[in-house]
Protein backbone atom coordinates (compact mmCIF):
# COMPACT_ATOMS: atom_id res chain seq x y z
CA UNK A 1 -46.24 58.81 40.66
CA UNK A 2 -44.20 58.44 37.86
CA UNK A 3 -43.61 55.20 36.28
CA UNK A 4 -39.60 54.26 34.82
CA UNK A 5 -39.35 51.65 32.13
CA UNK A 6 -37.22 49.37 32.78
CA UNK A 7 -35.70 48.13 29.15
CA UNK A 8 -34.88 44.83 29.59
CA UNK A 9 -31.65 44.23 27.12
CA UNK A 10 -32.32 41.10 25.10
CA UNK A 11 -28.74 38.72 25.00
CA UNK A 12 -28.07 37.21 22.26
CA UNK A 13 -25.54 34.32 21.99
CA UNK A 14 -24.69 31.61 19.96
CA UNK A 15 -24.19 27.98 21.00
CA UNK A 16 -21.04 26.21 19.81
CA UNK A 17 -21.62 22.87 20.90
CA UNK A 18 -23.97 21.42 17.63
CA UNK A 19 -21.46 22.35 15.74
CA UNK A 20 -18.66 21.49 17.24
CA UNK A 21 -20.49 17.98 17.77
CA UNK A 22 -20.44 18.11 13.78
CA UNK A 23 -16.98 19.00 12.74
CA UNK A 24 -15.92 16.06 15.45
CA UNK A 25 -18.23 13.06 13.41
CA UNK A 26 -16.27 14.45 10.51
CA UNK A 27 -13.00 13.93 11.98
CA UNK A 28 -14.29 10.51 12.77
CA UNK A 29 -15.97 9.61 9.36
CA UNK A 30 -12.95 10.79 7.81
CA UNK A 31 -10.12 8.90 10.11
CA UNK A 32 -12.05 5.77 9.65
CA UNK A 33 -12.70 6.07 5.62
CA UNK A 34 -9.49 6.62 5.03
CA UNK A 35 -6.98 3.89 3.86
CA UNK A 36 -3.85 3.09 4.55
CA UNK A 37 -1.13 1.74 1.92
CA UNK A 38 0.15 -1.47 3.30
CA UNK A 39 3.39 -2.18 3.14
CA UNK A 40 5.67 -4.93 4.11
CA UNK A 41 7.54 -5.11 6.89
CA UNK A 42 10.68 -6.29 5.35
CA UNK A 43 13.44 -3.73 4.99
CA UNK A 44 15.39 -3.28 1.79
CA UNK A 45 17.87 -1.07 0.68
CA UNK A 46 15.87 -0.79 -3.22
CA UNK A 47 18.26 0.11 -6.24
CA UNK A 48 18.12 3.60 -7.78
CA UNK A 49 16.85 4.62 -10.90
CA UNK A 50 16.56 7.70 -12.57
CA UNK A 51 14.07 6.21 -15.06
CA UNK A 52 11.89 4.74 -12.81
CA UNK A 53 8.32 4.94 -13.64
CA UNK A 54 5.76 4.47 -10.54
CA UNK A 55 3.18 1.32 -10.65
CA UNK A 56 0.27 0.25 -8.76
CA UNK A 57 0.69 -1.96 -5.55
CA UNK A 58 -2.00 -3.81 -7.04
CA UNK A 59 -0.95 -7.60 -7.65
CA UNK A 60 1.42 -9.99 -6.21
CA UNK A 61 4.65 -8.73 -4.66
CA UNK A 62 7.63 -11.33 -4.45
CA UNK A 63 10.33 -9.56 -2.04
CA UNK A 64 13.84 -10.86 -1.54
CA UNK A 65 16.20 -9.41 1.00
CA UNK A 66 20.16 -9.71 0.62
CA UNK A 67 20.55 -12.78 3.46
CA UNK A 68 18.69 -14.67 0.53
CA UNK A 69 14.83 -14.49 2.10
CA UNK A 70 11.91 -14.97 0.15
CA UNK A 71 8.25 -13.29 0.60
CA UNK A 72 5.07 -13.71 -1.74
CA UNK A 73 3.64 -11.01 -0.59
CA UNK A 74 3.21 -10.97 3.37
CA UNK A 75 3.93 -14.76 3.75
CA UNK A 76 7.64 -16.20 3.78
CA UNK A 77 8.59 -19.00 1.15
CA UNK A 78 11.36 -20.96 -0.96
CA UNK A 79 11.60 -21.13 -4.44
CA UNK A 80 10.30 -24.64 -4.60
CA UNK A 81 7.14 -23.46 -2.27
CA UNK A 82 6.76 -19.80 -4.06
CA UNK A 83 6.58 -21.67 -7.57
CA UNK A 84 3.81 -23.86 -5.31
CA UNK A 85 2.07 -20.22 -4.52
CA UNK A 86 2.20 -18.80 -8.16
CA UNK A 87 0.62 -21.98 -9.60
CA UNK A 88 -2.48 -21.90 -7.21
CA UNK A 89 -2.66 -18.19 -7.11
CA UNK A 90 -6.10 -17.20 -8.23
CA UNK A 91 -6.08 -14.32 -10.44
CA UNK A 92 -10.17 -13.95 -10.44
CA UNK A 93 -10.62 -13.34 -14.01
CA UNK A 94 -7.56 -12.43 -14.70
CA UNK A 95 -5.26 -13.95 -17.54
CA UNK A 96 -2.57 -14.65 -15.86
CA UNK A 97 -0.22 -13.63 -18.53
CA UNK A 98 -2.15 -10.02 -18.04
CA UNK A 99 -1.64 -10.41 -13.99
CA UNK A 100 0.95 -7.68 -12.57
CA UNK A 101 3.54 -8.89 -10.24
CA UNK A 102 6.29 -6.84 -8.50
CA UNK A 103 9.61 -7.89 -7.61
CA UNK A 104 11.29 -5.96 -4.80
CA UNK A 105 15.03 -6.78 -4.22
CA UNK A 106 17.18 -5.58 -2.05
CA UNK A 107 20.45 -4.12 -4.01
CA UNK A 108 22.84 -6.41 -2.83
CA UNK A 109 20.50 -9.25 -4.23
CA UNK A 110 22.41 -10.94 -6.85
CA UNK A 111 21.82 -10.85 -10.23
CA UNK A 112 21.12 -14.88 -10.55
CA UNK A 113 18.25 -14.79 -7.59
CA UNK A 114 16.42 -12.35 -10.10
CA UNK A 115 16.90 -14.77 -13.03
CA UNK A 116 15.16 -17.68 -10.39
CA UNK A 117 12.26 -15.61 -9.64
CA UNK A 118 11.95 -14.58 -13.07
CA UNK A 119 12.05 -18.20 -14.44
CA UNK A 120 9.69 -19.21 -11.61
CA UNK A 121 7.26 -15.93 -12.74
CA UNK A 122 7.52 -17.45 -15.99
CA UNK A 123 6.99 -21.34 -15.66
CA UNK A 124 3.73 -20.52 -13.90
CA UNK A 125 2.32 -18.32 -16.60
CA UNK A 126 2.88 -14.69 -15.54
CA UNK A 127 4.20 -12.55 -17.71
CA UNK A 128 3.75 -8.85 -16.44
CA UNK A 129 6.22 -8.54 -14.40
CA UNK A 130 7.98 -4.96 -12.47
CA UNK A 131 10.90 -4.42 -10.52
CA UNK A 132 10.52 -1.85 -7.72
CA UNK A 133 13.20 0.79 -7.32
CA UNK A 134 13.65 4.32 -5.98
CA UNK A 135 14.23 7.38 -7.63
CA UNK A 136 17.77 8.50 -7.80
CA UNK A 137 18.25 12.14 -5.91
């Protein structure tokens, strides 16, 4: 009796689900380290500039819009209560003289609101102070 060997074919495949398990916990650590810039809600129509030079959003931002609104940073104040915020503004460490601020008016903003804010900036002790604007196209 003769005797037929059977080969048995040996199947080799390769399991995608470890790493597909991987590349999705990167998706995750990644969406969830990254951050976000911040920005206010406020809109403006910002002057152009050709020169305009780009600064960090680091620091106090004082935004006025053209119907004569006032925001240190996120909150909404007057002049009388926004010098009240500069003076007890802590600037941890900081000399205040040294401590940026950034003034973002709207382009319709007259000129004497800007001389306001910068005499409030000013009579509290800051000195460093930028005005935001886009770049001209």
């Amino acid at each position: 009796m003769k005797l037929k060997a059977r080969r048995r074919s040996v199947q080799a495949s390769v399991d995608m689900t470890p790493m597909l398990d991987v590349v999705f916990q990167l998706i995750i650590f990644f969406l969830v380290s990254t951050t976000f810039a911040v920005l206010p809600g406020i809109s403006l129509n910002l002057p152009e500039s050709v020169t305009a030079e780009s600064t960090s959003n680091l620091g106090i931002t004082i935004t006025a819009d053209k119907n004569g609104g006032l925001w240190f940073n996120d909150k909404s104040v007057t002049f009388k209560t926004l010098s009240d915020e500069l003076s007890s503004f802590d600037t941890k460490k900081i000399k205040k003289a040294e401590y940026p601020i950034t003034i973002e008016a709207d382009d319709q903003v007259t000129n004497g609101t800007i001389v306001k804010l910068f005499d409030i900036i000013r009579a509290n002790g800051f000195a460093a102070v930028n005005l935001r604007t886009t770049d001209k196209k």
